[in-house]
N, C-alpha and C. Protein backbone atom coordinates (compact mmCIF):
# COMPACT_ATOMS: atom_id res chain seq x y z
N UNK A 1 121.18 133.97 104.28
CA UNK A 1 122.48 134.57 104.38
C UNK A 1 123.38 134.04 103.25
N UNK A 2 124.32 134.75 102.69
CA UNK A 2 124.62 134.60 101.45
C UNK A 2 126.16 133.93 101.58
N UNK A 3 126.94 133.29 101.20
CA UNK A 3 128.70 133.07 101.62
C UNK A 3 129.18 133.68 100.82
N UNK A 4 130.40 133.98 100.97
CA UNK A 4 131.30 134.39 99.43
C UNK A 4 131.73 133.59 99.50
N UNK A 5 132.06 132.36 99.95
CA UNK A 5 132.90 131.20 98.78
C UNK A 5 133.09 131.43 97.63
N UNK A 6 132.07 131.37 96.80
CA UNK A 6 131.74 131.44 95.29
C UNK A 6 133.05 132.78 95.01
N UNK A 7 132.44 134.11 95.74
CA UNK A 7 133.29 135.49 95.23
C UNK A 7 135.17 135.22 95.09
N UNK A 8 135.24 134.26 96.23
CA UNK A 8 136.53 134.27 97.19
C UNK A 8 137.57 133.67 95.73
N UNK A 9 136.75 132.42 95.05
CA UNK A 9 137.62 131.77 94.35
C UNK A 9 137.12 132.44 92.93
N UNK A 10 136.64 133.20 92.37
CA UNK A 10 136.55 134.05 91.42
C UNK A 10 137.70 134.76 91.10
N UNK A 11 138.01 135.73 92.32
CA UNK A 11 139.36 136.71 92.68
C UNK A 11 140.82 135.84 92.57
N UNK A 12 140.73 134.66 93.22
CA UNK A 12 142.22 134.35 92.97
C UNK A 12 142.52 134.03 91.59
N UNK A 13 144.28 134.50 91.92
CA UNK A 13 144.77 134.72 90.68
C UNK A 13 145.75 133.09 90.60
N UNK A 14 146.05 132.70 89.22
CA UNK A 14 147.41 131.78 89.14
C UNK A 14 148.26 132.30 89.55
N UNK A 15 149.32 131.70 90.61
CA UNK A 15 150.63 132.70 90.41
C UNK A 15 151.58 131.88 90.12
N UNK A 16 151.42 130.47 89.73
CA UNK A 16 152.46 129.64 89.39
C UNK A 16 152.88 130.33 87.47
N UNK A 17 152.03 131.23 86.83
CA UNK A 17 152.16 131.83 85.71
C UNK A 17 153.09 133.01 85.81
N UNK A 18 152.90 133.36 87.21
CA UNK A 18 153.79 134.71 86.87
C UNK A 18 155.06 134.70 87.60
N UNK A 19 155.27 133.62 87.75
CA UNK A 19 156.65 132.93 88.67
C UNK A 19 157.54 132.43 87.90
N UNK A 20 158.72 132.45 88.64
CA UNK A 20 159.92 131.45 87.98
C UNK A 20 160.35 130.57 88.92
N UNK A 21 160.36 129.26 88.72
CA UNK A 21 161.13 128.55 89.91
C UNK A 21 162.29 128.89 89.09
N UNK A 22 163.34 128.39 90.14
CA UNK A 22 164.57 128.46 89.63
C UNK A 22 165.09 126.77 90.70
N UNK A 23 166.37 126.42 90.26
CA UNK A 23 166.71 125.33 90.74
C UNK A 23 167.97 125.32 91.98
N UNK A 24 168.34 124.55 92.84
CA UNK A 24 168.89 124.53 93.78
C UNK A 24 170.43 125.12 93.54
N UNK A 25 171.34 124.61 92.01
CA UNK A 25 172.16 125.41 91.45
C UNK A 25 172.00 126.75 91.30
N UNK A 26 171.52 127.15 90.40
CA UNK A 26 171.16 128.07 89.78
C UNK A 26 171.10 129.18 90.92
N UNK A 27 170.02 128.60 92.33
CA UNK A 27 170.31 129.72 93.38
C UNK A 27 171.63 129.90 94.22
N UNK A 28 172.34 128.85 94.23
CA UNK A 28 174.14 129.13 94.80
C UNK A 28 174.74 130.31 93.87
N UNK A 29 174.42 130.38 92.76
CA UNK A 29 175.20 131.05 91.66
C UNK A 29 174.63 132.65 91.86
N UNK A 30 173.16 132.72 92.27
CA UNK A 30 172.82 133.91 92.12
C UNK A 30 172.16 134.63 93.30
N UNK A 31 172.36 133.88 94.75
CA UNK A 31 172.29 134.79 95.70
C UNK A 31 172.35 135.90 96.35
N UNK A 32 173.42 136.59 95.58
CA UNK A 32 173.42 138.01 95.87
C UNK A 32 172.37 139.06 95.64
N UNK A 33 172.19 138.24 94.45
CA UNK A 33 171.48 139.50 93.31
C UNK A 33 169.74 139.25 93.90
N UNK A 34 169.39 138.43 94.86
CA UNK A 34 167.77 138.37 95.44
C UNK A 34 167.43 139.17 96.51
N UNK A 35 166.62 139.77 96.78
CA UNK A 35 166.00 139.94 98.10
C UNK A 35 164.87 139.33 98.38
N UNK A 36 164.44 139.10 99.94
CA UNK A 36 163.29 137.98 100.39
C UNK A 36 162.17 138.99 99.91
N UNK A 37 161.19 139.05 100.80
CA UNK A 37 159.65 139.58 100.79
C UNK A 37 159.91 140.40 102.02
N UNK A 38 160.70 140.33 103.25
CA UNK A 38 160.63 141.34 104.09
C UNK A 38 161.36 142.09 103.69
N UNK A 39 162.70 141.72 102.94
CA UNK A 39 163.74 142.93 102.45
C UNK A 39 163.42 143.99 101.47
N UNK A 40 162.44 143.39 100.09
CA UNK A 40 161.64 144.10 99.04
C UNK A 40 160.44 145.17 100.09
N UNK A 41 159.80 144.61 100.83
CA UNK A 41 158.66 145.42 101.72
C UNK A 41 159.58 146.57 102.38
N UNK A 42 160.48 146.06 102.80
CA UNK A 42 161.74 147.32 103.51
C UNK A 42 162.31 148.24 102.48
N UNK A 43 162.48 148.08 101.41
CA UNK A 43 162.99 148.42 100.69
C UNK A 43 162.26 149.25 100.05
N UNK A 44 160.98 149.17 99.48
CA UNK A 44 160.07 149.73 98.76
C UNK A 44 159.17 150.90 100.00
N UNK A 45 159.03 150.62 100.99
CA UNK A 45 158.85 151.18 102.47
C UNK A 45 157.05 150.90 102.51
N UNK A 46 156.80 149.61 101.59
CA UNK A 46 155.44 148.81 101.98
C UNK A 46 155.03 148.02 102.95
N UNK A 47 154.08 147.07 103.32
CA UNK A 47 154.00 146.07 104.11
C UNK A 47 154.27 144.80 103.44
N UNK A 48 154.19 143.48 104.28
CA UNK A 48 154.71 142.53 103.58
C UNK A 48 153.19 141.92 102.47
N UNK A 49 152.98 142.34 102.66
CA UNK A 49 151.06 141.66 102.67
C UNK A 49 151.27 142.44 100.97
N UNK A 50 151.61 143.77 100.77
CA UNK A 50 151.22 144.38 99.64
C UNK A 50 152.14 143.73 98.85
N UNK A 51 153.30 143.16 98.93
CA UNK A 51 153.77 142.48 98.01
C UNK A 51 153.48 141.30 97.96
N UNK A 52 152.88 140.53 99.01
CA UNK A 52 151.89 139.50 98.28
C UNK A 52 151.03 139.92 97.49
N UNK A 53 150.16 140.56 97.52
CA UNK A 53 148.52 140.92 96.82
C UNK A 53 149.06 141.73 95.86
N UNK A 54 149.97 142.23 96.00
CA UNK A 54 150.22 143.51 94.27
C UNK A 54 151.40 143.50 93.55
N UNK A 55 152.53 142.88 94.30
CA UNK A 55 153.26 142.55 93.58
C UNK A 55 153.36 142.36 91.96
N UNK A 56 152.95 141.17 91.42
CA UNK A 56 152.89 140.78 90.31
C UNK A 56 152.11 141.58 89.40
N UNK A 57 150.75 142.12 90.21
CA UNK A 57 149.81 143.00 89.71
C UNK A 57 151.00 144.51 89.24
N UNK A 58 151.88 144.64 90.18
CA UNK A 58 152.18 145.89 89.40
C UNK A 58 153.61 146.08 88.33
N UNK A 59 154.07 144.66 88.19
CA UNK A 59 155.19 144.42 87.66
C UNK A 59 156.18 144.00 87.87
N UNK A 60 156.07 143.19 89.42
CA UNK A 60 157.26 142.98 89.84
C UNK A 60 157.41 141.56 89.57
N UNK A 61 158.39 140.62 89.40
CA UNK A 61 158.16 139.30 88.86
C UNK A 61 159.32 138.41 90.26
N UNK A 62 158.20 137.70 90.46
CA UNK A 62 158.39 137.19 91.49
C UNK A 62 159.74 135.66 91.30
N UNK A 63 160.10 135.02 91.87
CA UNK A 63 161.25 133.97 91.55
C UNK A 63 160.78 133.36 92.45
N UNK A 64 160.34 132.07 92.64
CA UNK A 64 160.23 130.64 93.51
C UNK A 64 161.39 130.00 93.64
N UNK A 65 162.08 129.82 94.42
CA UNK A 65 163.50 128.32 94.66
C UNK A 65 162.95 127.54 95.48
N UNK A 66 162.66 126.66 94.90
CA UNK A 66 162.40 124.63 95.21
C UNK A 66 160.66 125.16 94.56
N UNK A 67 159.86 123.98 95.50
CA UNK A 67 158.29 124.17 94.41
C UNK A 67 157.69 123.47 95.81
N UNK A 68 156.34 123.65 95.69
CA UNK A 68 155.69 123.65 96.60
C UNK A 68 155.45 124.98 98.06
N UNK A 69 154.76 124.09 98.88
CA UNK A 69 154.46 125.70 99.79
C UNK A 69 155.15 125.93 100.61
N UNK A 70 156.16 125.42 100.75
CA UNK A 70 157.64 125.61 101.33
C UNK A 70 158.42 126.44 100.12
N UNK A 71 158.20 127.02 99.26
CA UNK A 71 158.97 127.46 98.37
C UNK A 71 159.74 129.35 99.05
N UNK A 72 160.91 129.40 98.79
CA UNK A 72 161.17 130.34 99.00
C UNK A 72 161.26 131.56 97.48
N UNK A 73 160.36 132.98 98.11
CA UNK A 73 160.21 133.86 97.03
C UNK A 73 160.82 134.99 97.11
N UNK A 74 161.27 135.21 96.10
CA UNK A 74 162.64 136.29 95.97
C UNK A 74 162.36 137.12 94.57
N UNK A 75 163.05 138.42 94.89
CA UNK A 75 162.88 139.35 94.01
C UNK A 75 163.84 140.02 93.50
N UNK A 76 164.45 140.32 91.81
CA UNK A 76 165.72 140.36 91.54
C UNK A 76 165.94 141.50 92.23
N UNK A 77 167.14 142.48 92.30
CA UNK A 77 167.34 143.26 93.11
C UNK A 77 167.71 144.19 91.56
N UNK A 78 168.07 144.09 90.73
CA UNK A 78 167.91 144.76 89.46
C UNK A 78 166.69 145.56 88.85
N UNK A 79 165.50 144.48 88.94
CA UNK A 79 164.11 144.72 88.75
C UNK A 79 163.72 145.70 89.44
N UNK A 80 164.00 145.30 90.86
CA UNK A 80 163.12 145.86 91.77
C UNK A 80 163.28 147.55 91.20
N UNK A 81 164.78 147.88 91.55
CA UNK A 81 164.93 149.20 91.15
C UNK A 81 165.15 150.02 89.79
N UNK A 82 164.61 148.88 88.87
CA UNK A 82 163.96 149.32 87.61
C UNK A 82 162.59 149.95 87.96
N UNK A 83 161.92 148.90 88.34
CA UNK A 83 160.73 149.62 89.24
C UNK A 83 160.21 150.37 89.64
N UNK A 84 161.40 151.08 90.11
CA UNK A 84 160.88 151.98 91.35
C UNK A 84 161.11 153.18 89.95
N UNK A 85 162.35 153.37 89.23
CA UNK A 85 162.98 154.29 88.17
C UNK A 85 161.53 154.41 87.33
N UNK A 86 160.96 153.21 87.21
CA UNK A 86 159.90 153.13 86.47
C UNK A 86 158.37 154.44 86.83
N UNK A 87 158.18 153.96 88.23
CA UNK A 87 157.77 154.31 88.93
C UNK A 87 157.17 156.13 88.91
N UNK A 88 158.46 156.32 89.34
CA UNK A 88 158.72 157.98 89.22
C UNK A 88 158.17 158.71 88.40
N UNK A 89 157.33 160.04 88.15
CA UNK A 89 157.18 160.69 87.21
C UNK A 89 158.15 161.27 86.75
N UNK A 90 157.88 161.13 85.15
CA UNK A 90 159.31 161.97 84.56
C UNK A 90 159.48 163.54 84.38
């Protein structure tokens, strides 16, 4: 019988590359302008799961505040609906 272990860690991606932390300032100053991962999933009318797994894959650039796996991830609210403009056929 065969495992995918081996397959499992092939597939993952870095995502500390396609991230920004940002710092504990920096997020007082710019709170408005984020949405979480349930608000972007609401927003986009996805699940929360697809903006884990495709997110970054499809252009969206993710923001970390603090570091580690307690980190909270946020998405500009500018971007997002560049995105979507993007998105659209013309």
């Amino acid at each position: 019988m065969r495992t995918m272990v081996g397959a499992t860690r092939r597939h993952r991606r870095s995502r500390k590359a396609a991230t920004k932390i940002i710092t504990p300032d920096t997020w007082r100053k710019m709170s408005g302008e984020f949405m979480t991962i349930q608000e972007t999933a609401e927003y986009l009318n996805v699940s929360t799961s697809w903006i884990y797994r495709n997110a970054t894959r499809s252009g969206l650039t993710p923001y970390r505040f603090a570091a580690g796996t307690n980190a909270k991830i946020r998405f500009r609210v500018s971007e997002v609906e560049a995105w979507i403009r993007q998105q659209r056929p013309h």
